[in-house]
Protein backbone atom coordinates (compact mmCIF):
# COMPACT_ATOMS: atom_id res chain seq x y z
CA UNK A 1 6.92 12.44 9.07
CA UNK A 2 9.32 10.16 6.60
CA UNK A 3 10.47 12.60 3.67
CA UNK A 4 12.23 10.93 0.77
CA UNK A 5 13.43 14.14 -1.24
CA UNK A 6 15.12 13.87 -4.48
CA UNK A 7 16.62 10.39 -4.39
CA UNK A 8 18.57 8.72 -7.34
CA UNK A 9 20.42 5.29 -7.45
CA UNK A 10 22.61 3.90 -9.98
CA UNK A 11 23.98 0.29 -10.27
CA UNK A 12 26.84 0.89 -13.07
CA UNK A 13 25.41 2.62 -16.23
CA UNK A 14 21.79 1.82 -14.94
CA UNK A 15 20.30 4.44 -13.67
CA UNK A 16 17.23 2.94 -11.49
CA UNK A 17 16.28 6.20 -9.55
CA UNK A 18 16.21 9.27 -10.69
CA UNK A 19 14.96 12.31 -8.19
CA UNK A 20 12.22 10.34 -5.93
CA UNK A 21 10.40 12.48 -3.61
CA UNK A 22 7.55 11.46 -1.54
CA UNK A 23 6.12 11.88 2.11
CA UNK A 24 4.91 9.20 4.53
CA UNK A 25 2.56 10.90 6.49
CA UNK A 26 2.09 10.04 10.80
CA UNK A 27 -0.77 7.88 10.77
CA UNK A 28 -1.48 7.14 7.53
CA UNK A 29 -0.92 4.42 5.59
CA UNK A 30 0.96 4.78 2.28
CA UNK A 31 0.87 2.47 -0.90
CA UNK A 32 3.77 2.31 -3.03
CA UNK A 33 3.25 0.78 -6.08
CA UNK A 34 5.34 -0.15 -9.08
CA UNK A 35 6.12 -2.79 -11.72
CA UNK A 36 8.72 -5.10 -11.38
CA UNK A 37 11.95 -3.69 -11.13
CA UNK A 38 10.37 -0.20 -11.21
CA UNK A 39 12.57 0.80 -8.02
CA UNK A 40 10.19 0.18 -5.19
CA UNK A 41 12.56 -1.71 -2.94
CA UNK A 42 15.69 -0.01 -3.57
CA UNK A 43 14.04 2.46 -2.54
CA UNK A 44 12.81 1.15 0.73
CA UNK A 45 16.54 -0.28 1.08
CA UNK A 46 17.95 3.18 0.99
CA UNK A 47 15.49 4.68 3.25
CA UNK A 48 16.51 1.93 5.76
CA UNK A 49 20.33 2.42 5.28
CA UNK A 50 20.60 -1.17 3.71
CA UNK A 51 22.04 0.74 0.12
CA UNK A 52 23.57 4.57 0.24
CA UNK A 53 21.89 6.71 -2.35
CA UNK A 54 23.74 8.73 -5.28
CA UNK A 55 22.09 12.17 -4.39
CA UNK A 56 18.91 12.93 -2.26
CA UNK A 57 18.19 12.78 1.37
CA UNK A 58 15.27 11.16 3.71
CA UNK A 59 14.84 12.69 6.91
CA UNK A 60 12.21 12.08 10.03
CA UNK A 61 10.76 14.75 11.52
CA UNK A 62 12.78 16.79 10.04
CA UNK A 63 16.41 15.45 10.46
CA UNK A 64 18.48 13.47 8.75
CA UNK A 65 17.87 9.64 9.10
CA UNK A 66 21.45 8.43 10.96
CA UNK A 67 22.27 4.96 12.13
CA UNK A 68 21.56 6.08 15.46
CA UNK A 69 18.09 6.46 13.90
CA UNK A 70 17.32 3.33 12.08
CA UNK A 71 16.76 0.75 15.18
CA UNK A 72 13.56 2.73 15.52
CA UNK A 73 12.22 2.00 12.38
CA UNK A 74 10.34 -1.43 11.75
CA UNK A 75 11.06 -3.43 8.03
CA UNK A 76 10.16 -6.60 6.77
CA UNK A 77 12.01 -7.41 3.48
CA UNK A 78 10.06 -9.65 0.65
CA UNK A 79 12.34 -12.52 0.98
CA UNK A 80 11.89 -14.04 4.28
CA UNK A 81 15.29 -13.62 6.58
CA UNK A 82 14.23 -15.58 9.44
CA UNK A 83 15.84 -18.52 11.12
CA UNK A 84 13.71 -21.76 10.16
CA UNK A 85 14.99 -23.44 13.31
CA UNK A 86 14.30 -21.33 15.97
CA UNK A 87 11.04 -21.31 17.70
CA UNK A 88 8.47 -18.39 16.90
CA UNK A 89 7.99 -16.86 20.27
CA UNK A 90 11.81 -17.40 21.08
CA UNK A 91 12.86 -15.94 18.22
CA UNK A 92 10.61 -12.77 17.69
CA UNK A 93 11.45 -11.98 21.04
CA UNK A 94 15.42 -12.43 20.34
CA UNK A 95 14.56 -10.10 17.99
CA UNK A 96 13.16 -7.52 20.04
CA UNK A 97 16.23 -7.77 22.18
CA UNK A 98 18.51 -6.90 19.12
CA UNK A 99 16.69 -3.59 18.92
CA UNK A 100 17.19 -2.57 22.49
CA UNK A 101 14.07 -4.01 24.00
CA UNK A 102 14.46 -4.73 27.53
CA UNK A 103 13.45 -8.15 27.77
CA UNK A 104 10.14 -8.08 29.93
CA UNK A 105 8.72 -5.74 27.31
CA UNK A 106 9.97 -7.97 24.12
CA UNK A 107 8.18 -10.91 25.35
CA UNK A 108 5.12 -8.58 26.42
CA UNK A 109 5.56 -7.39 23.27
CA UNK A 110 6.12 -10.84 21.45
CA UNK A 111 2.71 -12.43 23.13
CA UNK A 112 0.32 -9.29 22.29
CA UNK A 113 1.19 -9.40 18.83
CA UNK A 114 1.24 -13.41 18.78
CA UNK A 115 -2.55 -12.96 19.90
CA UNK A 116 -3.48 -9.93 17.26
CA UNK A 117 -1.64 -11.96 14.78
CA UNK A 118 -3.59 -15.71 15.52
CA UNK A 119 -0.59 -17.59 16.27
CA UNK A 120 -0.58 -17.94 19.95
CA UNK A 121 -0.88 -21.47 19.66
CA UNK A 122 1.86 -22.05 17.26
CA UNK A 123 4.34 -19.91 19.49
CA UNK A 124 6.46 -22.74 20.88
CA UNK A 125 7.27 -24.40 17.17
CA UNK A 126 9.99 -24.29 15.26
CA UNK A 127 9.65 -21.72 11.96
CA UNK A 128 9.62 -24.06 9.48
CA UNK A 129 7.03 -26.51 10.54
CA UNK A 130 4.64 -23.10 9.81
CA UNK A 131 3.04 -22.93 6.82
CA UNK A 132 4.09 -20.02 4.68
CA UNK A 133 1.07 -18.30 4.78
CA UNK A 134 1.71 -18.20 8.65
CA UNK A 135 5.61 -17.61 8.18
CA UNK A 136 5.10 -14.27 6.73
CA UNK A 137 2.85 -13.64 9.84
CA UNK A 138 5.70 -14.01 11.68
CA UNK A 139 8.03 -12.07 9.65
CA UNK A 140 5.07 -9.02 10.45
CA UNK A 141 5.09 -9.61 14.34
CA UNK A 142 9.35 -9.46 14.01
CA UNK A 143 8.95 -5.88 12.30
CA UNK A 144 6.78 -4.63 15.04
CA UNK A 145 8.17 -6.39 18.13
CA UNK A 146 10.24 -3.03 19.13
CA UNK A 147 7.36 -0.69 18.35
CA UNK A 148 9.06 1.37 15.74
CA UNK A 149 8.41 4.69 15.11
CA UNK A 150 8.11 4.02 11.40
CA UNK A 151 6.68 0.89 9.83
CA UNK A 152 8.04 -0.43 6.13
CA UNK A 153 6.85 -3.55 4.69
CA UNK A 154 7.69 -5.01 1.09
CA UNK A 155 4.84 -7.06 0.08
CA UNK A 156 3.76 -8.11 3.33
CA UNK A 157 0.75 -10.17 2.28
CA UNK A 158 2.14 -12.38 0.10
CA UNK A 159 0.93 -15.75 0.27
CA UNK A 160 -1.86 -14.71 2.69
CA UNK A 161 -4.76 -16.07 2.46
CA UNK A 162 -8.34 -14.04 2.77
CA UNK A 163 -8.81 -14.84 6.77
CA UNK A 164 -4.91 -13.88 7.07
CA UNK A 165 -5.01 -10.63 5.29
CA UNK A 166 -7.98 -9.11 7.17
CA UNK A 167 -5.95 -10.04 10.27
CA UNK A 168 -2.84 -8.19 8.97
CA UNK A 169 -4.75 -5.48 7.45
CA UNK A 170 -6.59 -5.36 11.52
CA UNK A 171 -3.01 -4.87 12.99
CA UNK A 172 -1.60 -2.47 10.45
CA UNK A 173 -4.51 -0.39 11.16
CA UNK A 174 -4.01 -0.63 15.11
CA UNK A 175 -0.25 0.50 14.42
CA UNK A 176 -1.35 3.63 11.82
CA UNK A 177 -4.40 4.63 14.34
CA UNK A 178 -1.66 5.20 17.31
CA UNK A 179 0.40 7.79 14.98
CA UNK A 180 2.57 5.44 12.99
CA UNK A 181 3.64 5.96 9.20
CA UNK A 182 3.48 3.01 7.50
CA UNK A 183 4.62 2.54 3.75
CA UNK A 184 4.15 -1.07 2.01
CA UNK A 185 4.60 -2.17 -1.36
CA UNK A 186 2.27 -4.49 -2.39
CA UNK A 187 1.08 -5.72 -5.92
CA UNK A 188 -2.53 -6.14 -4.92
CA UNK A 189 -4.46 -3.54 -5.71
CA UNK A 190 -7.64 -4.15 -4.27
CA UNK A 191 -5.99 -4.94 -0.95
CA UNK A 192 -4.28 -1.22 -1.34
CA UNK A 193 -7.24 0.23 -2.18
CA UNK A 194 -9.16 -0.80 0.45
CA UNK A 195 -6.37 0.06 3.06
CA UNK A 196 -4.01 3.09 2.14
CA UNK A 197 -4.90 6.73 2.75
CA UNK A 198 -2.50 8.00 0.13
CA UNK A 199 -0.47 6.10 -3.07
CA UNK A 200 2.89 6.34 -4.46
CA UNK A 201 3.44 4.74 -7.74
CA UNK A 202 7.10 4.97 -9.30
CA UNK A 203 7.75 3.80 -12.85
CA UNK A 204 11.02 3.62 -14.08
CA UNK A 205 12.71 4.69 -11.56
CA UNK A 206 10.57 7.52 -11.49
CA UNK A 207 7.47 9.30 -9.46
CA UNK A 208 4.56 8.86 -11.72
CA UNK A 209 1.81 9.86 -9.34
CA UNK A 210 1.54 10.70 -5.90
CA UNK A 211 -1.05 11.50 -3.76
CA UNK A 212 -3.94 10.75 -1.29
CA UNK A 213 -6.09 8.00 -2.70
CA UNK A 214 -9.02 10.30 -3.55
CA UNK A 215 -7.03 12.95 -4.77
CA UNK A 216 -5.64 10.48 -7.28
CA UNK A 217 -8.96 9.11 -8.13
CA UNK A 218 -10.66 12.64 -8.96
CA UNK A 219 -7.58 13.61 -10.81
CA UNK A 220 -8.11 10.53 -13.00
CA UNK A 221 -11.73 10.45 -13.44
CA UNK A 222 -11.87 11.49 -17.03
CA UNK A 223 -14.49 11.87 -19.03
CA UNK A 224 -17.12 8.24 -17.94
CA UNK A 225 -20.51 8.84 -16.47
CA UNK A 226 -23.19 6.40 -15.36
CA UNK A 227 -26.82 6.88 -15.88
CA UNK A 228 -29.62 4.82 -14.37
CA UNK A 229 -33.44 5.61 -15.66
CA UNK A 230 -36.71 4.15 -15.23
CA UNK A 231 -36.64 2.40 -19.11
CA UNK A 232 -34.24 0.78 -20.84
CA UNK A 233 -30.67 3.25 -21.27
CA UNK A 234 -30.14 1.93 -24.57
CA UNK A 235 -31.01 5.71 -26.29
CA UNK A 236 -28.10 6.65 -25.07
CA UNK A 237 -25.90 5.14 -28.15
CA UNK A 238 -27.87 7.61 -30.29
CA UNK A 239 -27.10 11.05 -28.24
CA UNK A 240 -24.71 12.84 -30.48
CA UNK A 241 -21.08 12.04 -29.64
CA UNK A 242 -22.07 9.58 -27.12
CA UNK A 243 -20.03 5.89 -26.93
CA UNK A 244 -21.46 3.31 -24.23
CA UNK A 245 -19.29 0.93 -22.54
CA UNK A 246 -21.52 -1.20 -20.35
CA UNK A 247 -25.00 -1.25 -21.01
CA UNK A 248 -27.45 -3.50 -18.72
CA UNK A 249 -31.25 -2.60 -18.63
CA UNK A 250 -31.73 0.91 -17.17
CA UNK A 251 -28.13 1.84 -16.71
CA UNK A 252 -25.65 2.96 -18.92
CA UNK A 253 -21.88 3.50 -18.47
CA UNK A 254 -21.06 6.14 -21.39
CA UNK A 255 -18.49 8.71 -22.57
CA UNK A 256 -19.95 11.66 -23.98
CA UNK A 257 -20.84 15.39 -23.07
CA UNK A 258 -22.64 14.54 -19.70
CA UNK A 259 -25.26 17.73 -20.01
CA UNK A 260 -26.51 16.63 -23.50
CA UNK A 261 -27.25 12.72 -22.23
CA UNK A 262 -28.46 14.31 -19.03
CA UNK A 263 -31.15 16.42 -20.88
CA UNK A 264 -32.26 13.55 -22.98
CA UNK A 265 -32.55 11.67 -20.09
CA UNK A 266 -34.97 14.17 -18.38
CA UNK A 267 -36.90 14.72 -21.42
CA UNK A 268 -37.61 10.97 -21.82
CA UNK A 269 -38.68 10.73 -17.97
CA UNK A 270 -37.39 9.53 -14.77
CA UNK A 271 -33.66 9.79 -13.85
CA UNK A 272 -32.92 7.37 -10.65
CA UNK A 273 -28.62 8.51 -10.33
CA UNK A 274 -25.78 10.24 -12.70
CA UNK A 275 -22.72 10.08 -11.48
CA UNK A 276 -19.29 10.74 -12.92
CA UNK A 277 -17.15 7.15 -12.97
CA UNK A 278 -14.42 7.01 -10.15
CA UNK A 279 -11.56 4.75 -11.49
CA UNK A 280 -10.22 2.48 -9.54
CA UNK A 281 -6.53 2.00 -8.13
CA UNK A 282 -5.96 -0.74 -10.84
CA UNK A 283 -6.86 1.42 -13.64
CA UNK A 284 -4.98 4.28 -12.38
CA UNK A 285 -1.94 2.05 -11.90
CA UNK A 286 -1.89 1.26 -15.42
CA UNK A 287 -2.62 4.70 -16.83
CA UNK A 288 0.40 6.13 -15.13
CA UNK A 289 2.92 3.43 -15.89
């Protein structure tokens, strides 16, 4: 497991984190979520060595994370740090090589993910005759090349397209389903929703919720219910303290004590589902910050 505990950053009198503690969990894939300049990748750049923190630790499996360390982990930065010249297989497997692959295994390596990633065919040309959708496909394969024992991406499907992102999201899953932690930032919430098992979202600078995606979601269900009946839902507006928020036909999205609509409901006939509203990750997201 990757624990973050306590971590705070300061560039002059800014302070950007202050005491940022979170777990990435062996496989399980983690979401962490922010605004802009909330502190997401500093923080991923201090887990990774890249800046020193002002106080805190993060440790793996229970030691401190040392240089010695760090080769094993996978990252792939938002800005793209690749060289446009080079050819894709030649170069992800250079890569490889940097990390202490022996070289039979980085181009074993290099081709399997080439295949899971859909680029096989574009292996042999240079970087920047790729589109950029299929550029930051190859900025994935270069992070996992050395199968590291941690995976951290910063926004790693940006400028993917639909087709692209179900074939990252395939591989990321592969990766988490053999034991890896994997944290990535991303700013698209539906894509996190469908794909994380637990959520960190830092505001500020700051841990403003943290937790396994349910978790989060029950925690933040308030006080919505739907109701769907036989007739029209529309006498739901007149149940004392009752406020509707979507109203279509038979069901009724409403705010209100749920056992006084509930017992209209029955009195007036058939009751087909009531359920308390689960929010979503997007509404959560902007609760919290």
């Amino acid at each position: 497991m990757l624990t973050v505990r306590g971590i705070s950053r300061s560039f002059g009198d800014h302070r950007v984190l202050d005491e940022v503690s979170f777990d990435v969990k062996p496989g399980r894939m983690t979401g962490f979520l922010g605004a802009n300049g909330s502190g997401k990748t500093t923080t991923m750049r201090i887990v990774l060595g890249v800046l020193a923190a002002h106080g805190g630790t993060v440790s793996w499996q229970g030691e401190p994370v040392t240089p010695q360390r760090r080769p094993h982990f996978g990252y792939m930065p938002e800005e793209r740090g690749l060289y446009p010249k080079m050819k894709v297989r030649e170069q992800i497997t250079w890569l490889g090589r940097l990390h202490g692959v022996d070289r039979t295994v980085a181009e074993r390596n290099t081709d399997q993910l080439l295949e899971d990633l859909e680029l096989t065919g574009r292996a042999n040309d240079r970087l920047e005759q790729l589109s950029l959708g299929n550029q930051q496909r190859v900025q994935i394969a270069a992070a996992l090349v050395h199968d590291p024992d941690v995976l951290i991406l910063d926004e790693p499907f940006s400028g993917l397209d639909p087709i692209a992102v179900e074939t990252v999201l395939d591989v990321l899953r592969k990766r988490a389903a053999n034991g890896v932690p994997v944290l990535f930032s991303s700013h698209q919430l539906a894509i996190v929703e469908r794909l994380c098992d637990d959520v960190v979202i830092i505001s500020k600078g700051r841990i403003a919720a943290n937790g396994s995606r349910e978790e989060l979601r029950q925690n933040h269900a308030g006080t919505r219910y739907e109701i769907v009946v036989a007739e029209d839902a529309g006498w739901v507006r007149d149940v004392p303290g009752a406020t509707i928020l979507e109203l279509d036909g038979p069901r009724a999205v409403f705010e209100a004590e749920p056992q006084r609509v509930l017992a209209e409901a029955v009195k007036r006939g058939e009751v087909r589902s009531f359920t308390p509203v689960v929010p979503t990750l997007d509404e959560i997201f902007k609760e919290v910050i």
